[in-house]
Protein backbone atom coordinates (compact mmCIF):
# COMPACT_ATOMS: atom_id res chain seq x y z
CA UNK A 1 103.45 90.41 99.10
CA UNK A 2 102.08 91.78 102.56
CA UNK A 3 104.44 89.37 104.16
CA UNK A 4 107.28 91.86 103.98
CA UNK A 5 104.56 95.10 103.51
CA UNK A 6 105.27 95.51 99.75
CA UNK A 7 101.88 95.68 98.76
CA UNK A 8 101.31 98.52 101.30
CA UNK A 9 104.75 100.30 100.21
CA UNK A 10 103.88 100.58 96.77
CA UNK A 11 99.79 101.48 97.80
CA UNK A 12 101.38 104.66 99.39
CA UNK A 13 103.99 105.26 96.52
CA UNK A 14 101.04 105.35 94.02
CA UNK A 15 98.92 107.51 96.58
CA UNK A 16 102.13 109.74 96.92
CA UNK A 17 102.29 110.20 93.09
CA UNK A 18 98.81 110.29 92.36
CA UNK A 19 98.60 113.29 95.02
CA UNK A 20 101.35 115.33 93.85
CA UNK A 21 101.16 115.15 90.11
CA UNK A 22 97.64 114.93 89.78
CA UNK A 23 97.69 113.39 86.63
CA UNK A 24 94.77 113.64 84.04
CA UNK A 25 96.03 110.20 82.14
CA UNK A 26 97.18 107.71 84.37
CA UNK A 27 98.85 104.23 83.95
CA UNK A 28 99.24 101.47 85.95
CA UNK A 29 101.26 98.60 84.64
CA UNK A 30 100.86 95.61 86.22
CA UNK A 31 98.00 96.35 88.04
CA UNK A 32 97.14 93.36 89.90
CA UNK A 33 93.47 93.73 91.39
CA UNK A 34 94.02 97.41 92.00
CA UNK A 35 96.09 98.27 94.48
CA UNK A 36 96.60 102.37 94.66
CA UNK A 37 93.62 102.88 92.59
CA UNK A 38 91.93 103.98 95.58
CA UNK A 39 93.26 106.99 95.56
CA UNK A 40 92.46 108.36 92.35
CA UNK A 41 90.79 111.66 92.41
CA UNK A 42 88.01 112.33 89.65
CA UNK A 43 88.43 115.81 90.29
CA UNK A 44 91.91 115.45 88.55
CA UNK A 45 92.44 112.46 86.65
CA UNK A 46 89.97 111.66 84.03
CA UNK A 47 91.11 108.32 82.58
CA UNK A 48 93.24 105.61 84.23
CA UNK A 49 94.88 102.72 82.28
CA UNK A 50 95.07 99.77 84.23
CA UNK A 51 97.61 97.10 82.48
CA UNK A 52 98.13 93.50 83.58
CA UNK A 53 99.03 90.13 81.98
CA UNK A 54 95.89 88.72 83.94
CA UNK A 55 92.50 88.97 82.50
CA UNK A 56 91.10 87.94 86.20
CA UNK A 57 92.90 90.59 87.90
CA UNK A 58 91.25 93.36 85.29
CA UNK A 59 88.16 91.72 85.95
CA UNK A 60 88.67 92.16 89.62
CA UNK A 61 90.00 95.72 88.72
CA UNK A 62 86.81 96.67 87.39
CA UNK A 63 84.98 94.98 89.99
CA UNK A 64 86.70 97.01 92.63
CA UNK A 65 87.19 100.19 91.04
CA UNK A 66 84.51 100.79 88.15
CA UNK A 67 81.78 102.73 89.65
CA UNK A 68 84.66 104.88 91.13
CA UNK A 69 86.88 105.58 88.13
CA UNK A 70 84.42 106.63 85.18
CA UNK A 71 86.87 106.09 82.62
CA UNK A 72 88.69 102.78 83.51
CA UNK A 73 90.26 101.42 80.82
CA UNK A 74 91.36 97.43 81.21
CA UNK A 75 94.09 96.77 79.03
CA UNK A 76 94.53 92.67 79.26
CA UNK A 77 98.75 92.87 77.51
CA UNK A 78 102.19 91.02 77.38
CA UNK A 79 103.76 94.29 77.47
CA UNK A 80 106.90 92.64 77.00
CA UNK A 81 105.28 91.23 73.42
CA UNK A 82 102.54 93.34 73.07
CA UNK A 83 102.31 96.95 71.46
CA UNK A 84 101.09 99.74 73.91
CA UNK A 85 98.91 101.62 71.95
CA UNK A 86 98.03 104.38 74.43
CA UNK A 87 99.32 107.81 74.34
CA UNK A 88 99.85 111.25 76.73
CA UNK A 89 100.04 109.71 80.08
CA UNK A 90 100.94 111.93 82.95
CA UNK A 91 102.16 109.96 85.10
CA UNK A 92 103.01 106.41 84.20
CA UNK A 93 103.36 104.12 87.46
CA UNK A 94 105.18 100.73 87.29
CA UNK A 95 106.02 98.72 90.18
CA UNK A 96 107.41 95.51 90.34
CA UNK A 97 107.13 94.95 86.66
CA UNK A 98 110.95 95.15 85.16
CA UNK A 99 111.35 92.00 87.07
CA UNK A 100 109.76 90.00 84.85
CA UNK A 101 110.04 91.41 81.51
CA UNK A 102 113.30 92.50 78.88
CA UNK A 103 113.33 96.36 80.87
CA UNK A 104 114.64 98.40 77.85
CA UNK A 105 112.09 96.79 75.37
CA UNK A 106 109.08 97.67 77.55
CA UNK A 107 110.62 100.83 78.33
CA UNK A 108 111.18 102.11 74.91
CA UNK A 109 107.02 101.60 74.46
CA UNK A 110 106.28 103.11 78.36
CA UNK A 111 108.43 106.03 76.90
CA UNK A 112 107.18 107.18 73.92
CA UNK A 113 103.48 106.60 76.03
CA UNK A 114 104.46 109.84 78.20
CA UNK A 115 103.33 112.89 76.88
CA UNK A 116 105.77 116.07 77.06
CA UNK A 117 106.51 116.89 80.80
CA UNK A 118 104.95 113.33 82.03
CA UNK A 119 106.33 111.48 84.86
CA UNK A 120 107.42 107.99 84.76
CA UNK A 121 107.39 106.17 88.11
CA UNK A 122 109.47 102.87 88.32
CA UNK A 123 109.90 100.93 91.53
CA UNK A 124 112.40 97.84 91.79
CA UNK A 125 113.35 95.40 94.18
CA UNK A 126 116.55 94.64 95.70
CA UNK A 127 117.02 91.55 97.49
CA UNK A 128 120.17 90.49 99.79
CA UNK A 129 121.03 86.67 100.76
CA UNK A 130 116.95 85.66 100.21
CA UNK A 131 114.86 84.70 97.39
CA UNK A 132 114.09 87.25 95.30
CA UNK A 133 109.76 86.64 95.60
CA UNK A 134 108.88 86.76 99.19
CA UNK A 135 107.08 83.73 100.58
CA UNK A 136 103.63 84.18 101.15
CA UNK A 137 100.49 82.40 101.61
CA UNK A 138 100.46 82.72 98.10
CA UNK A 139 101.56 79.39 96.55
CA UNK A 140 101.19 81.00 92.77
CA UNK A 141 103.28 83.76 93.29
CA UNK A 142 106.04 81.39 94.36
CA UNK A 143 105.93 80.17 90.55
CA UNK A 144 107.33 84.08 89.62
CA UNK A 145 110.78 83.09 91.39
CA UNK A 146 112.00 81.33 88.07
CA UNK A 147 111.65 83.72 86.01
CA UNK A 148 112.47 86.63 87.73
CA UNK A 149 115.51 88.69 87.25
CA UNK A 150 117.05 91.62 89.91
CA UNK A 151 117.21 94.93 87.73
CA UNK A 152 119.92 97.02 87.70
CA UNK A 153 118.87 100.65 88.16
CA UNK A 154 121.98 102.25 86.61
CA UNK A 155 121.45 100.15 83.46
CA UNK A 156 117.75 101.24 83.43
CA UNK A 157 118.43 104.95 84.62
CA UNK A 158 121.29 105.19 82.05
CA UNK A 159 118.76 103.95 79.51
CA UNK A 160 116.42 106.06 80.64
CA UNK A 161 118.27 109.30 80.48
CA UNK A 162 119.24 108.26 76.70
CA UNK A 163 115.42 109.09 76.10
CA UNK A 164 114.67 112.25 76.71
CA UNK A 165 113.81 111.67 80.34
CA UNK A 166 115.62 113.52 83.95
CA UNK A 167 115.85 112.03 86.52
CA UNK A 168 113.78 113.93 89.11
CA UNK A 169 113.98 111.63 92.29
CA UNK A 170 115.86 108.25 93.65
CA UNK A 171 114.88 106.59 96.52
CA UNK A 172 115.60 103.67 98.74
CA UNK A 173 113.33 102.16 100.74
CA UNK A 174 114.12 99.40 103.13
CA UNK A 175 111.63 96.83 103.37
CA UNK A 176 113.64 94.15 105.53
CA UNK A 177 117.17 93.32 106.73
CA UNK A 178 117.05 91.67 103.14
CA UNK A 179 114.66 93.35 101.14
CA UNK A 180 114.28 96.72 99.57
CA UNK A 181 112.40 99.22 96.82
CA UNK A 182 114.37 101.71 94.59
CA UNK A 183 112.34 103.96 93.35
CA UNK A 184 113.22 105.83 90.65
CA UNK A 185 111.05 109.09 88.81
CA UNK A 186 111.47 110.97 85.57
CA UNK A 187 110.28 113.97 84.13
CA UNK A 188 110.28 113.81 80.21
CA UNK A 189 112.03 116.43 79.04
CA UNK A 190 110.88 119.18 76.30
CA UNK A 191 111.69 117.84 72.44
């Protein structure tokens, strides 16, 4: 991912968030090994939620990040298959992830994870006239470029609206000539 600086875009999308909603729950699907949890601030956020497909990337999570975060919870799931059994995040932070994955299934669980006035963060990719997982040194992520799938944020944000969320902020960021994020942030509203 650093090829093209995506790592370091979404680091300081997650710091951006992080600092300005200063979440006590926080979630981080598809975690990785971490990346953003740097910037958590105990002083705020109590318990962080860090979700990923890949048992070795919790463990390096924990590694990382343990001593730091008091209450990390590792939560090894196929979101897409999985239930999500946690409950009144703040700020739920997904980058990267609706790639991969059926969006409005995992959605419909990320939703009803947000408590009252939570924020859900989504970032996408948008690729022109390239292949849609940057090369990198890498070879394993190359793998993700079959089963990947370009999202289409009025789909999602349509989706979106449909439960109970507003839509608080859109962004694009260019990455490359080729490449670029959308992000897109929600507020859920009052029942």
């Amino acid at each position: 991912m650093t090829e093209v600086g995506q790592a370091q875009v979404l680091n300081g999308l997650t710091k951006r968030c992080l600092s300005q909603y200063r979440p006590v729950n926080f979630a981080l699907l598809g975690c990785a090994t971490g990346n953003g949890l740097e910037h958590v601030d105990a002083n705020f956020t109590s318990t962080v939620y860090a979700i990923d497909i890949n048992q070795d990337y919790l463990t390096t999570t924990k590694e990382r990040f343990g001593k730091q975060i008091s209450k990390l919870e590792l939560i090894n799931s196929d979101i897409q298959h999985d239930d999500l059994t946690i409950q009144n995040v703040d700020l739920f932070f997904i980058g990267l992830v609706l790639e991969y994955v059926s969006p409005q299934k995992v959605l419909n669980k990320i939703i009803k994870a947000i408590r009252e006035r939570g924020v859900l963060f989504i970032v996408i990719q948008k690729s022109k006239r390239t292949s849609f997982v940057s090369k990198t040194k890498y070879k394993s992520l190359e793998a993700l470029a079959g089963i990947s799938n370009e999202v289409n944020e009025d789909e999602i944000d349509h989706f979106i609206r449909l439960n109970n969320m507003e839509l608080i902020n859109k962004q694009r960021i260019e990455l490359t000539e080729n490449k670029a994020f959308i992000s897109l942030e929600y507020r859920k509203c009052r029942d």
